[in-house]
C-alpha atoms as a PDB file:
ATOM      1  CA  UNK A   1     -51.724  28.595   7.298  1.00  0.00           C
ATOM      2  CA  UNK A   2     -49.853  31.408   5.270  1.00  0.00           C
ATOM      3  CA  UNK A   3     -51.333  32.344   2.173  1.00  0.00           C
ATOM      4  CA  UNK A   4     -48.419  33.457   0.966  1.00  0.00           C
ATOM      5  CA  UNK A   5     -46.492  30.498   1.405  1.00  0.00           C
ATOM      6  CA  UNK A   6     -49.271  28.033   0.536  1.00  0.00           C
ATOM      7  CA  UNK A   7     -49.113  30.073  -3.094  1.00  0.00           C
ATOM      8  CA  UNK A   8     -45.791  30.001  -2.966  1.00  0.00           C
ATOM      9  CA  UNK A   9     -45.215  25.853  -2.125  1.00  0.00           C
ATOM     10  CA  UNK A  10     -48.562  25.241  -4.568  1.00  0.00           C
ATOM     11  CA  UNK A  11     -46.970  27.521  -7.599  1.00  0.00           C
ATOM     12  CA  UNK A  12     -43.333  25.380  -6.822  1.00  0.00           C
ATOM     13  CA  UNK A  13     -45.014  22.126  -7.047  1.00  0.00           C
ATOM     14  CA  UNK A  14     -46.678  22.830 -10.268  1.00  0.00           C
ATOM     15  CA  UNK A  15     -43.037  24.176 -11.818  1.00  0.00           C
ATOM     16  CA  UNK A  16     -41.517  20.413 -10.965  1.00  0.00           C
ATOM     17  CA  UNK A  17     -41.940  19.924 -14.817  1.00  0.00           C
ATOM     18  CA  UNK A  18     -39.999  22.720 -16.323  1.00  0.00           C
ATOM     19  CA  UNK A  19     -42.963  24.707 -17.544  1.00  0.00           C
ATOM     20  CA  UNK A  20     -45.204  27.212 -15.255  1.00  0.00           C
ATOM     21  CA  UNK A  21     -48.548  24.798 -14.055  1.00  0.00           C
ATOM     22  CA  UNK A  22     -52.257  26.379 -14.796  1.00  0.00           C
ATOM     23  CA  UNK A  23     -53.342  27.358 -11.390  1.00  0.00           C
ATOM     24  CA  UNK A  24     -56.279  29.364 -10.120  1.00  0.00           C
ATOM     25  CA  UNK A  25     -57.556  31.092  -7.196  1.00  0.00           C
ATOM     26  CA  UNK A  26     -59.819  29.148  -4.227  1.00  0.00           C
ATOM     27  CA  UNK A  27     -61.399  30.363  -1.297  1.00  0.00           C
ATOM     28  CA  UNK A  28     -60.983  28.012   1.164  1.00  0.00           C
ATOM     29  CA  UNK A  29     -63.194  27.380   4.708  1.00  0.00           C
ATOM     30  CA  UNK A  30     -64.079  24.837   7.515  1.00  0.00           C
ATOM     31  CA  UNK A  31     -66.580  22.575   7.932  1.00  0.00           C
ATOM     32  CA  UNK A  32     -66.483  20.508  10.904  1.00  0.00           C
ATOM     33  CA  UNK A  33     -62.853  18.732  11.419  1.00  0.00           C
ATOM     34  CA  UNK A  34     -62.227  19.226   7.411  1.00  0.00           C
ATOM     35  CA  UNK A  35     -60.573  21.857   5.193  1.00  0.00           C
ATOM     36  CA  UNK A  36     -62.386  22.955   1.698  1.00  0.00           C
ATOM     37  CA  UNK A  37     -61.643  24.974  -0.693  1.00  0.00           C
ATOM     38  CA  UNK A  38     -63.815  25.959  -4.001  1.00  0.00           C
ATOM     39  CA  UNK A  39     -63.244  28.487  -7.020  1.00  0.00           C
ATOM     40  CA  UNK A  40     -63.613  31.813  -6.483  1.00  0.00           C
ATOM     41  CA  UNK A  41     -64.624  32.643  -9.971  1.00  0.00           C
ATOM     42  CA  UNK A  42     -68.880  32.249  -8.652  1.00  0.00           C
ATOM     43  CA  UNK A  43     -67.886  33.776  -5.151  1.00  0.00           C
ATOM     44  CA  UNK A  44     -69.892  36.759  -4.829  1.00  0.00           C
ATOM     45  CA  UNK A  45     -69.045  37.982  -1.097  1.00  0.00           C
ATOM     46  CA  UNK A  46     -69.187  36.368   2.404  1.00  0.00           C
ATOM     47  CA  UNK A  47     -71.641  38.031   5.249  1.00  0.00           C
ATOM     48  CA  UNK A  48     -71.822  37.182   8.609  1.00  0.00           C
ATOM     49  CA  UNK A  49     -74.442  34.468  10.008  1.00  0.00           C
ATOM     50  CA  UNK A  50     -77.578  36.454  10.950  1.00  0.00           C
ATOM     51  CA  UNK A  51     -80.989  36.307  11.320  1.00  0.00           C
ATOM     52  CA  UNK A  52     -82.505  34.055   9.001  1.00  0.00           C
ATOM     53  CA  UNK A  53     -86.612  32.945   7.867  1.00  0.00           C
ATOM     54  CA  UNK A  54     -87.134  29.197   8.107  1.00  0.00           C
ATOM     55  CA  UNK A  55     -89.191  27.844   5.633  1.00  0.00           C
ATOM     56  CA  UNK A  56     -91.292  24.936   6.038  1.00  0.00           C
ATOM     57  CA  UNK A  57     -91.438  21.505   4.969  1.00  0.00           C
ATOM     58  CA  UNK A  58     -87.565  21.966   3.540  1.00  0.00           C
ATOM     59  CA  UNK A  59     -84.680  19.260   3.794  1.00  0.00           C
ATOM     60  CA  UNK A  60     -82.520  19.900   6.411  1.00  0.00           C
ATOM     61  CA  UNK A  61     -79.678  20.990   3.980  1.00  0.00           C
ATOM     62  CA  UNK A  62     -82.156  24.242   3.550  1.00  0.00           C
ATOM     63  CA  UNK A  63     -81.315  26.658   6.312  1.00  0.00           C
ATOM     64  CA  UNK A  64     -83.688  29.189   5.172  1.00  0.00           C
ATOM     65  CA  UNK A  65     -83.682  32.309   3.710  1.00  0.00           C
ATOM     66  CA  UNK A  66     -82.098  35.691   4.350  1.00  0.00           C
ATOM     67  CA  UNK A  67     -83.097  39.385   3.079  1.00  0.00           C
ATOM     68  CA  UNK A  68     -80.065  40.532   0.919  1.00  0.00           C
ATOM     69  CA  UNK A  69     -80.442  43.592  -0.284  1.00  0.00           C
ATOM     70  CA  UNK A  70     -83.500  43.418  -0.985  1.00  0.00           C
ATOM     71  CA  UNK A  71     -83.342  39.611  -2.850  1.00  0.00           C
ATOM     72  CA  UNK A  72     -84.472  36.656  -0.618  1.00  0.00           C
ATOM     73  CA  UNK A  73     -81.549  34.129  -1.180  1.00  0.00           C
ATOM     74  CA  UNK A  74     -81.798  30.502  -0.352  1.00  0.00           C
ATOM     75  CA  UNK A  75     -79.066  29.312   2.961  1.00  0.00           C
ATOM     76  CA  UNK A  76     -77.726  25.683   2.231  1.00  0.00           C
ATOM     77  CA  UNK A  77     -75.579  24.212   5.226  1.00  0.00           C
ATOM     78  CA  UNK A  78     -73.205  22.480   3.897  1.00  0.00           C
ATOM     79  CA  UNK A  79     -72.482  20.299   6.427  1.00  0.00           C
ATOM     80  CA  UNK A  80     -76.199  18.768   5.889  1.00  0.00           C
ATOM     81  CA  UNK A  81     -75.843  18.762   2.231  1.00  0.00           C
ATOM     82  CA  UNK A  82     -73.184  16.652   2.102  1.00  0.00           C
ATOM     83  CA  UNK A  83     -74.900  14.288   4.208  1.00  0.00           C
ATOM     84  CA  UNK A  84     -74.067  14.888   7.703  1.00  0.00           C
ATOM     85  CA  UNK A  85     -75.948  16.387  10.622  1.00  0.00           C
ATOM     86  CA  UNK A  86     -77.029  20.074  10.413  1.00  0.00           C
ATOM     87  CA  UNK A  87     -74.506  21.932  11.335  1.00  0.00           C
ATOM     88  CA  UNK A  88     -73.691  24.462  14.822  1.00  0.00           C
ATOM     89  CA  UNK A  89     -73.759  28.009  14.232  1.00  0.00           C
ATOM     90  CA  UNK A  90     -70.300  29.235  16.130  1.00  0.00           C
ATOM     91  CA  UNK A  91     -69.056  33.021  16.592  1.00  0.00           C
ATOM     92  CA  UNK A  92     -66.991  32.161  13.194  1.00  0.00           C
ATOM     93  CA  UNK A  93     -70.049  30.774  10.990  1.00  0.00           C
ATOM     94  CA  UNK A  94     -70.464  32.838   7.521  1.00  0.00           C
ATOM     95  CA  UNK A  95     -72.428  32.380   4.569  1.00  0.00           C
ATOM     96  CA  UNK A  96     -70.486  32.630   1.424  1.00  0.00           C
ATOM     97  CA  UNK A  97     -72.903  34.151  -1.275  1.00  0.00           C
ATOM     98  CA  UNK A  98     -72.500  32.356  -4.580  1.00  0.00           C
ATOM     99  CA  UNK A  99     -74.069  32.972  -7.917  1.00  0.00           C
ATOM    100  CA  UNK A 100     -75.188  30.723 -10.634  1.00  0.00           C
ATOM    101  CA  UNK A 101     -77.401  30.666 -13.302  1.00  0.00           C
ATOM    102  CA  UNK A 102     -80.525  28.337 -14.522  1.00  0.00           C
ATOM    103  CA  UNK A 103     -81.980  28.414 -18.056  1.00  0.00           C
ATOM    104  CA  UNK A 104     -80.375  31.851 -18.501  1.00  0.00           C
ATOM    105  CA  UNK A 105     -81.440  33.366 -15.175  1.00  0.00           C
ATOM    106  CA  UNK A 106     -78.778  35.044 -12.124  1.00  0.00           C
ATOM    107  CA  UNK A 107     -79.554  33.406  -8.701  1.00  0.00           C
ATOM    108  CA  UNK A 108     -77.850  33.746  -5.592  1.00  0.00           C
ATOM    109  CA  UNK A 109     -77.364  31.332  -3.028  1.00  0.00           C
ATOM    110  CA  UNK A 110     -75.914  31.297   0.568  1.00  0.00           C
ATOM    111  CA  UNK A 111     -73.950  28.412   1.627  1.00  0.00           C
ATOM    112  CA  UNK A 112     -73.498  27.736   5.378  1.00  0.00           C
ATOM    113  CA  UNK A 113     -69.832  26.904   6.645  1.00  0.00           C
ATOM    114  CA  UNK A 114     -68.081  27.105   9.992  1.00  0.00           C
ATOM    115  CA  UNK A 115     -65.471  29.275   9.601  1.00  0.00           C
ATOM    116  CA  UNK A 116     -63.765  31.132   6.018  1.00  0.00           C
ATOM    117  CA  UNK A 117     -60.297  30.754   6.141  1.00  0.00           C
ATOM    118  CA  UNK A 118     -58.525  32.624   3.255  1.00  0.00           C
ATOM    119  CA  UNK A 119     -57.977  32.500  -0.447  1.00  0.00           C
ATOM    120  CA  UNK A 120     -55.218  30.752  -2.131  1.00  0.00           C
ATOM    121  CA  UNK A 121     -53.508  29.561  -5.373  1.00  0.00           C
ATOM    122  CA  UNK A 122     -53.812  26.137  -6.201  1.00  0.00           C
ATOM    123  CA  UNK A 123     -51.720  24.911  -9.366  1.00  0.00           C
ATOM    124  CA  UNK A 124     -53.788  22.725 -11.412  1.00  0.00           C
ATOM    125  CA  UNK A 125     -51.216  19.653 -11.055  1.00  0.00           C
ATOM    126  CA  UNK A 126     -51.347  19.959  -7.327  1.00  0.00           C
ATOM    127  CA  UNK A 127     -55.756  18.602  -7.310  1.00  0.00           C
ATOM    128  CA  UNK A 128     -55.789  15.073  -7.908  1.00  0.00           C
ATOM    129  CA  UNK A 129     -59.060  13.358  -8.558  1.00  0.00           C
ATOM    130  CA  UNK A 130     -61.713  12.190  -5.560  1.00  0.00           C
ATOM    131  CA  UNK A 131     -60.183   8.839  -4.186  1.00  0.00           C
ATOM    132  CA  UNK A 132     -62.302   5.757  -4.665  1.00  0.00           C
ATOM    133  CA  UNK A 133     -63.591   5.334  -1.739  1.00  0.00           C
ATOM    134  CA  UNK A 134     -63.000   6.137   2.151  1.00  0.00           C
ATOM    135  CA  UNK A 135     -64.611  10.151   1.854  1.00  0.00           C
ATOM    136  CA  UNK A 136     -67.162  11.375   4.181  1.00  0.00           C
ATOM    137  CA  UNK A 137     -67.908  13.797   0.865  1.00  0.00           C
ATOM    138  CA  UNK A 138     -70.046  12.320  -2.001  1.00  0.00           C
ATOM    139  CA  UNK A 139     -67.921  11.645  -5.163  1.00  0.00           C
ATOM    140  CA  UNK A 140     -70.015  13.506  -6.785  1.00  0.00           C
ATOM    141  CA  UNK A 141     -69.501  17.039  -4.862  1.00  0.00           C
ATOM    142  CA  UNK A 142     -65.731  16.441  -5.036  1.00  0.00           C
ATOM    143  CA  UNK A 143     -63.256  17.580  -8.033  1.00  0.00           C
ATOM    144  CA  UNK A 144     -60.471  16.338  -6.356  1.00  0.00           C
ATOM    145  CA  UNK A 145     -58.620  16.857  -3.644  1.00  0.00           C
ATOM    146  CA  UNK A 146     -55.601  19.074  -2.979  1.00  0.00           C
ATOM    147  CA  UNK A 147     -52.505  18.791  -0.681  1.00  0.00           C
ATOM    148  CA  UNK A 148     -51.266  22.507   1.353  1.00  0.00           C
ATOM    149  CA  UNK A 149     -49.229  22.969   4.175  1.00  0.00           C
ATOM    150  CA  UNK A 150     -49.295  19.358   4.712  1.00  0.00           C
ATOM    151  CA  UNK A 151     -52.852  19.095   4.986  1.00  0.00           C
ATOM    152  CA  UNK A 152     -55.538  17.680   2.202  1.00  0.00           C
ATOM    153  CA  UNK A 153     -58.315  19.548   1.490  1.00  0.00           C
ATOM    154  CA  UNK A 154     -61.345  18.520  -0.291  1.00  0.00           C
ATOM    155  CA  UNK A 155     -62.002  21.226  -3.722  1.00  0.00           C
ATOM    156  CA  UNK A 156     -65.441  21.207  -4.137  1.00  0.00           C
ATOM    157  CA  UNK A 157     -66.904  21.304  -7.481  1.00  0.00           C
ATOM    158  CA  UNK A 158     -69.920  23.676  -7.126  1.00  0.00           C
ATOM    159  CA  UNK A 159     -72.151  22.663 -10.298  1.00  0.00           C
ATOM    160  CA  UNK A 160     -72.986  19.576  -8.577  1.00  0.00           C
ATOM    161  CA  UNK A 161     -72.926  20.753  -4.906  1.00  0.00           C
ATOM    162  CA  UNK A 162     -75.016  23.132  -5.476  1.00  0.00           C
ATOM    163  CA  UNK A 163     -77.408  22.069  -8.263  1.00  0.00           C
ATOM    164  CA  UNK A 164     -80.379  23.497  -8.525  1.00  0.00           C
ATOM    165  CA  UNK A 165     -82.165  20.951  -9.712  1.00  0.00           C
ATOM    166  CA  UNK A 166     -81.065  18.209  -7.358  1.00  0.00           C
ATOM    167  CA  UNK A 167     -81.765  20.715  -4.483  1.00  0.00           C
ATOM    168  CA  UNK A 168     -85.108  21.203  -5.622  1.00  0.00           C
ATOM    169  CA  UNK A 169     -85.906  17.400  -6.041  1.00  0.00           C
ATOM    170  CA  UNK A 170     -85.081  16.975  -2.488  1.00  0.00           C
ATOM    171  CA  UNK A 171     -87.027  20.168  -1.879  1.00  0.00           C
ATOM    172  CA  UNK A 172     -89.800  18.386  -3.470  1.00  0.00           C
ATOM    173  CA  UNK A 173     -89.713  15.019  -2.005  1.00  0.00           C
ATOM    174  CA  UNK A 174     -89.312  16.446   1.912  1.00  0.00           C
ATOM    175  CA  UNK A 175     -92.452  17.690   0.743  1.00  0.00           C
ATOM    176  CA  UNK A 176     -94.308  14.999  -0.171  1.00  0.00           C
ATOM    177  CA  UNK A 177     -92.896  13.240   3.018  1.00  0.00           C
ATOM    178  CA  UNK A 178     -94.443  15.757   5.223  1.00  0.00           C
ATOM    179  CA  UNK A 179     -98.233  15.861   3.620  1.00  0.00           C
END
Protein backbone atom coordinates (compact mmCIF):
# COMPACT_ATOMS: atom_id res chain seq x y z
CA UNK A 1 0.00 0.00 0.00
CA UNK A 2 1.07 3.61 -1.17
CA UNK A 3 0.83 6.17 1.29
CA UNK A 4 0.56 8.56 -1.04
CA UNK A 5 -2.25 7.26 -2.81
CA UNK A 6 -4.11 5.93 0.24
CA UNK A 7 -4.02 9.96 1.30
CA UNK A 8 -4.81 10.77 -1.82
CA UNK A 9 -8.14 8.16 -2.41
CA UNK A 10 -8.97 8.88 1.63
CA UNK A 11 -8.75 12.96 1.13
CA UNK A 12 -11.10 12.29 -2.40
CA UNK A 13 -13.61 10.35 -0.55
CA UNK A 14 -14.06 12.85 2.13
CA UNK A 15 -14.46 15.84 -0.76
CA UNK A 16 -17.67 13.68 -2.25
CA UNK A 17 -19.73 16.45 -0.41
CA UNK A 18 -18.46 19.65 -1.84
CA UNK A 19 -16.59 20.79 1.24
CA UNK A 20 -12.88 19.54 2.32
CA UNK A 21 -13.63 16.38 5.13
CA UNK A 22 -11.72 16.71 8.75
CA UNK A 23 -9.09 14.12 8.44
CA UNK A 24 -6.10 13.25 10.58
CA UNK A 25 -2.99 11.38 10.58
CA UNK A 26 -2.80 7.33 11.71
CA UNK A 27 -0.06 5.10 12.03
CA UNK A 28 -1.08 2.03 10.88
CA UNK A 29 0.50 -1.81 11.67
CA UNK A 30 -0.22 -5.63 11.62
CA UNK A 31 -1.39 -7.83 13.93
CA UNK A 32 -1.86 -11.27 12.88
CA UNK A 33 -4.01 -11.54 9.43
CA UNK A 34 -5.54 -7.84 10.29
CA UNK A 35 -4.66 -4.24 9.41
CA UNK A 36 -4.86 -1.36 12.30
CA UNK A 37 -4.37 1.82 12.37
CA UNK A 38 -4.50 4.38 15.54
CA UNK A 39 -3.81 8.28 15.96
CA UNK A 40 -0.62 9.41 15.89
CA UNK A 41 -1.24 12.38 18.06
CA UNK A 42 0.02 9.88 21.55
CA UNK A 43 2.68 8.09 19.25
CA UNK A 44 5.87 8.75 20.80
CA UNK A 45 8.40 6.57 18.57
CA UNK A 46 8.62 2.87 17.52
CA UNK A 47 11.91 0.68 18.65
CA UNK A 48 12.73 -2.53 17.63
CA UNK A 49 11.64 -5.79 19.72
CA UNK A 50 14.52 -6.46 22.16
CA UNK A 51 15.36 -7.82 25.20
CA UNK A 52 12.74 -7.51 27.60
CA UNK A 53 12.24 -8.33 31.90
CA UNK A 54 9.24 -10.56 32.53
CA UNK A 55 7.45 -9.82 35.43
CA UNK A 56 5.62 -12.23 37.41
CA UNK A 57 2.22 -13.13 38.15
CA UNK A 58 1.06 -10.62 35.05
CA UNK A 59 -1.84 -11.35 32.45
CA UNK A 60 -0.62 -12.54 29.45
CA UNK A 61 -1.44 -9.19 27.64
CA UNK A 62 1.75 -7.92 29.89
CA UNK A 63 4.87 -8.70 27.94
CA UNK A 64 7.10 -7.18 30.41
CA UNK A 65 9.13 -4.42 30.74
CA UNK A 66 11.96 -2.78 28.83
CA UNK A 67 14.80 -0.17 29.99
CA UNK A 68 14.10 3.04 27.90
CA UNK A 69 16.29 5.46 28.50
CA UNK A 70 16.54 5.06 31.60
CA UNK A 71 12.39 4.70 32.38
CA UNK A 72 11.11 1.07 32.79
CA UNK A 73 7.99 1.09 30.45
CA UNK A 74 5.30 -1.48 30.60
CA UNK A 75 5.12 -3.99 26.92
CA UNK A 76 1.35 -4.84 26.17
CA UNK A 77 0.92 -7.40 23.17
CA UNK A 78 -1.73 -6.51 21.57
CA UNK A 79 -2.64 -9.46 20.10
CA UNK A 80 -3.32 -10.86 23.84
CA UNK A 81 -5.05 -7.79 24.86
CA UNK A 82 -7.56 -7.98 22.57
CA UNK A 83 -8.24 -11.38 23.54
CA UNK A 84 -6.35 -13.68 21.44
CA UNK A 85 -3.30 -15.84 22.02
CA UNK A 86 0.04 -14.13 22.87
CA UNK A 87 1.46 -13.21 20.08
CA UNK A 88 5.01 -14.54 17.88
CA UNK A 89 7.82 -12.29 17.94
CA UNK A 90 8.91 -12.22 13.95
CA UNK A 91 12.09 -10.33 12.39
CA UNK A 92 9.33 -7.40 11.78
CA UNK A 93 7.86 -7.19 15.51
CA UNK A 94 8.18 -3.44 17.04
CA UNK A 95 6.92 -1.84 19.98
CA UNK A 96 5.26 1.41 19.32
CA UNK A 97 5.93 3.67 22.46
CA UNK A 98 2.80 5.58 23.41
CA UNK A 99 2.20 8.15 26.05
CA UNK A 100 -0.70 8.91 28.23
CA UNK A 101 -1.42 10.41 31.27
CA UNK A 102 -3.24 9.33 34.76
CA UNK A 103 -4.42 11.83 37.40
CA UNK A 104 -2.04 14.38 35.86
CA UNK A 105 1.01 12.13 35.53
CA UNK A 106 3.20 11.26 31.84
CA UNK A 107 3.52 7.43 31.40
CA UNK A 108 4.81 5.56 28.66
CA UNK A 109 3.77 2.39 27.42
CA UNK A 110 5.01 -0.13 24.75
CA UNK A 111 2.54 -1.88 22.72
CA UNK A 112 3.54 -5.15 20.96
CA UNK A 113 2.53 -5.54 17.15
CA UNK A 114 3.79 -7.66 14.28
CA UNK A 115 4.87 -5.49 11.87
CA UNK A 116 4.45 -1.15 11.49
CA UNK A 117 3.36 -0.44 8.25
CA UNK A 118 3.26 3.36 7.54
CA UNK A 119 1.35 6.47 8.40
CA UNK A 120 -1.56 7.76 6.57
CA UNK A 121 -4.45 10.29 6.25
CA UNK A 122 -7.70 9.15 7.05
CA UNK A 123 -10.67 11.71 6.35
CA UNK A 124 -12.99 11.68 9.16
CA UNK A 125 -16.08 10.58 6.83
CA UNK A 126 -14.11 7.66 5.56
CA UNK A 127 -14.23 5.69 9.73
CA UNK A 128 -17.53 4.39 10.20
CA UNK A 129 -18.53 3.11 13.58
CA UNK A 130 -17.56 -0.68 15.02
CA UNK A 131 -20.19 -3.05 13.30
CA UNK A 132 -22.56 -4.83 15.64
CA UNK A 133 -21.30 -7.79 15.79
CA UNK A 134 -19.00 -10.38 13.76
CA UNK A 135 -15.29 -8.58 15.11
CA UNK A 136 -12.59 -10.60 16.55
CA UNK A 137 -11.82 -6.89 18.31
CA UNK A 138 -13.88 -5.92 21.44
CA UNK A 139 -16.38 -3.07 20.67
CA UNK A 140 -15.01 -1.42 23.09
CA UNK A 141 -11.23 -1.05 21.69
CA UNK A 142 -12.71 -0.13 18.29
CA UNK A 143 -13.66 3.60 17.02
CA UNK A 144 -14.63 2.41 13.90
CA UNK A 145 -13.40 1.00 11.15
CA UNK A 146 -11.91 2.45 7.97
CA UNK A 147 -11.85 1.33 4.27
CA UNK A 148 -8.03 1.90 2.14
CA UNK A 149 -6.84 0.42 -0.82
CA UNK A 150 -9.69 -1.85 -0.73
CA UNK A 151 -8.96 -3.23 2.49
CA UNK A 152 -10.79 -2.45 6.09
CA UNK A 153 -8.85 -1.73 8.82
CA UNK A 154 -9.82 -1.68 12.35
CA UNK A 155 -8.88 2.29 14.05
CA UNK A 156 -8.27 1.63 17.39
CA UNK A 157 -9.35 3.98 19.97
CA UNK A 158 -6.43 4.02 22.49
CA UNK A 159 -8.20 5.44 25.79
CA UNK A 160 -9.89 2.25 26.13
CA UNK A 161 -7.24 -0.13 24.65
CA UNK A 162 -4.95 0.93 26.65
CA UNK A 163 -6.56 1.97 29.96
CA UNK A 164 -4.74 2.05 32.72
CA UNK A 165 -7.05 1.22 34.97
CA UNK A 166 -8.61 -1.76 33.26
CA UNK A 167 -5.00 -3.04 32.70
CA UNK A 168 -4.30 -2.83 36.19
CA UNK A 169 -7.57 -4.64 37.32
CA UNK A 170 -6.54 -7.51 35.28
CA UNK A 171 -3.05 -6.96 36.66
CA UNK A 172 -4.65 -7.36 39.93
CA UNK A 173 -6.91 -10.22 39.52
CA UNK A 174 -4.01 -12.58 37.62
CA UNK A 175 -2.73 -11.90 40.88
CA UNK A 176 -5.02 -13.05 43.11
CA UNK A 177 -5.43 -16.13 40.74
CA UNK A 178 -1.91 -17.10 41.21
CA UNK A 179 -1.64 -16.83 45.31
Amino acid sequence: MNAVSSAESLALAGEDSGSPAASGQYLTFTLADGVFAVGIESVREIIQYGQMTLVPLMPPFVRGVINLRGAVVPVIDLQARLGHAPAVVGPRTSIVIFESQRDGERLEMGLMVDAVSEVIEIAEACIEGPPPFGSAVPRDFMRGMAKVGGRFLVVLAPEATLDIEDMAAACDRAQRRAA
